[in-house]
Protein backbone atom coordinates (compact mmCIF):
# COMPACT_ATOMS: atom_id res chain seq x y z
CA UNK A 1 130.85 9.55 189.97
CA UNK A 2 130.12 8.80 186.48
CA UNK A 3 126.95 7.08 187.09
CA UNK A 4 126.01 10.85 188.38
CA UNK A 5 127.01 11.85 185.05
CA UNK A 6 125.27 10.18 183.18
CA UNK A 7 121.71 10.28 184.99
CA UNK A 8 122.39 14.37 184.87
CA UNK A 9 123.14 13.91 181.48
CA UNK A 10 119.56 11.80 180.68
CA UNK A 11 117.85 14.20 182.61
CA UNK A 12 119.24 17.95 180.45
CA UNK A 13 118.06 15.79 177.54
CA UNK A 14 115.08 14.61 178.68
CA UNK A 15 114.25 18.06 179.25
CA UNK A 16 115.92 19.78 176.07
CA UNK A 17 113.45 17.34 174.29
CA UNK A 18 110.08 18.02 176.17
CA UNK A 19 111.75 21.80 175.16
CA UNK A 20 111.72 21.49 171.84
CA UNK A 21 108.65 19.65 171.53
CA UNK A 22 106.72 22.17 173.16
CA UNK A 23 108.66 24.59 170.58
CA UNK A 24 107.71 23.51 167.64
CA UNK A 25 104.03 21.95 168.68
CA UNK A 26 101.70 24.59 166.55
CA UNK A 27 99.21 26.71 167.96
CA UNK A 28 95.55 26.45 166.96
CA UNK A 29 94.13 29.68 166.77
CA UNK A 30 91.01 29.96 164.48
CA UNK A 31 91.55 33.33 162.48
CA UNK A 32 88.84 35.98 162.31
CA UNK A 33 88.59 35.81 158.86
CA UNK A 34 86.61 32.27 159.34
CA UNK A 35 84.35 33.71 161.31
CA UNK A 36 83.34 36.27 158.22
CA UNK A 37 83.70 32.80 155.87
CA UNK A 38 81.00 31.01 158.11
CA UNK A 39 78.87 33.97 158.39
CA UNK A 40 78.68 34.21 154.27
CA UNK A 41 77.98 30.48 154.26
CA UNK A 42 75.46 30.57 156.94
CA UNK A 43 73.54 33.31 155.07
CA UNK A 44 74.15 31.46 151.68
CA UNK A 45 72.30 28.18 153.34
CA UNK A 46 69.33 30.27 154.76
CA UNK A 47 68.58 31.52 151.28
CA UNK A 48 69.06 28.66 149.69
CA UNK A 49 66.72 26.92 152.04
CA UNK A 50 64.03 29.80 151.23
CA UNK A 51 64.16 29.02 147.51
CA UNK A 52 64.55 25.16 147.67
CA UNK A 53 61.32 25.64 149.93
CA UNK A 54 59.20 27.73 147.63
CA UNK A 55 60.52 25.30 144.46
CA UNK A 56 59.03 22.35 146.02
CA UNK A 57 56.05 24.31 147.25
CA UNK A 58 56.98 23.01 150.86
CA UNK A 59 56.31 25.61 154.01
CA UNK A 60 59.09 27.37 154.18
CA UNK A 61 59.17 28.09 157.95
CA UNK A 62 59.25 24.76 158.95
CA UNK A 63 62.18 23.92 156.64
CA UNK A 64 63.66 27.12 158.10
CA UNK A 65 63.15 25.72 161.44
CA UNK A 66 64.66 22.39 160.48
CA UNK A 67 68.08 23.66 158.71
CA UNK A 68 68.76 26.32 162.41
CA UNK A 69 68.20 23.94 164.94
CA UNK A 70 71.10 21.75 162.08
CA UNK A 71 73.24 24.83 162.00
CA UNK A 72 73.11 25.45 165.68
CA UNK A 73 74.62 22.42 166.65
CA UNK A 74 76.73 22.37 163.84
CA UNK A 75 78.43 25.67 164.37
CA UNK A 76 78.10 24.98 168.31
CA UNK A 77 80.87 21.95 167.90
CA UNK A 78 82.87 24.53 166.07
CA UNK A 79 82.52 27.14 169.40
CA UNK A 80 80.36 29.51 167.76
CA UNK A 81 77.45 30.95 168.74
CA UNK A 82 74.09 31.29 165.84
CA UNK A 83 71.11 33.17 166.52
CA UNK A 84 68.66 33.51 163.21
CA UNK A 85 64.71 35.12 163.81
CA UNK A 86 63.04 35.26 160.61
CA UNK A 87 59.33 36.10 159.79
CA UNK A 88 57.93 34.59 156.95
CA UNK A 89 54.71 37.25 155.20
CA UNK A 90 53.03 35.64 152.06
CA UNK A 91 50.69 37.51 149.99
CA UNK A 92 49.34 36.42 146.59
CA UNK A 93 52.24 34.56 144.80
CA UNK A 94 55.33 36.36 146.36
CA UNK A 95 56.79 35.26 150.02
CA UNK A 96 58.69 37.64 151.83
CA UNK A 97 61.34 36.64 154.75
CA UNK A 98 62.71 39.19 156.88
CA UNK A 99 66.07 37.58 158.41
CA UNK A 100 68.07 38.39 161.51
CA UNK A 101 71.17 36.14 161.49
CA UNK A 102 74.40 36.67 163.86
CA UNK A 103 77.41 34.62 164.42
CA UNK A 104 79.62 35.10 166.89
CA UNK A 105 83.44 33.63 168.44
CA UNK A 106 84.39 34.90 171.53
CA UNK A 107 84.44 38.77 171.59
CA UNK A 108 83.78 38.87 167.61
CA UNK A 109 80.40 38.70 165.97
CA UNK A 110 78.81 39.41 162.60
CA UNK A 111 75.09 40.68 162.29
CA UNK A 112 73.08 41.37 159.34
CA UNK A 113 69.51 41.69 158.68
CA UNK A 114 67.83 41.40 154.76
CA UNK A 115 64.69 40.25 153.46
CA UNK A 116 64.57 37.42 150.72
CA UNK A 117 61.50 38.26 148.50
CA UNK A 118 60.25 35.79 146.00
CA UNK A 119 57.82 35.61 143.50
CA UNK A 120 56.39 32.76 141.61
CA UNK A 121 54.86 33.35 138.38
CA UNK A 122 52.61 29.96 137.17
């Protein structure tokens, strides 16, 4: 009889302690306020790249090019999904890009569209 005891009594606390681990194990949910936060910094890195590309007098759609297919992967790891279309117009010593950029997480997504428009004065 009390070896019944006490493998009844390893077994409650066996399970009061898978229990509580489960209980107090957090919960990683992503909040949809990082989804906004990537967005801005996405956008932030495309301009960047425009003016960083026009400084060094390198073609700016290729460098373009370059720092999405980066982005992509980076932001796929993270579970999000990036689509950018961008046309780049040049026309005496200004260069226009007219973005498309979304982000989206699951059921949430952020769009915007602007133009960067630069001139260079020599």
């Amino acid at each position: 009889m009390k070896g019944q005891i006490f493998i009844m009594t390893a077994v409650l606390v066996l399970i009061a302690l898978i229990l509580l681990k489960n209980a107090i194990q957090p919960i990683e949910i992503e909040p949809k306020s990082f989804l906004y936060e990537n967005f801005v910094n996405l956008r932030n890195e495309l301009i960047k790249t425009v003016d960083i590309s026009i400084l060094n007098q390198e073609d700016v759609a290729t460098n373009l090019n370059n720092f999405i297919i980066f982005s992509k992967n980076l932001y796929a790891q993270r579970g999000y999904n990036e689509t950018v279309e961008f046309n780049v117009i040049t026309y005496e010593n200004t260069t226009e890009v007219h973005m498309n950029v979304s982000l989206e997480l699951g059921n949430s997504f952020i769009e915007d569209k602007f133009i960067i428009n630069r001139t260079v004065y020599s």
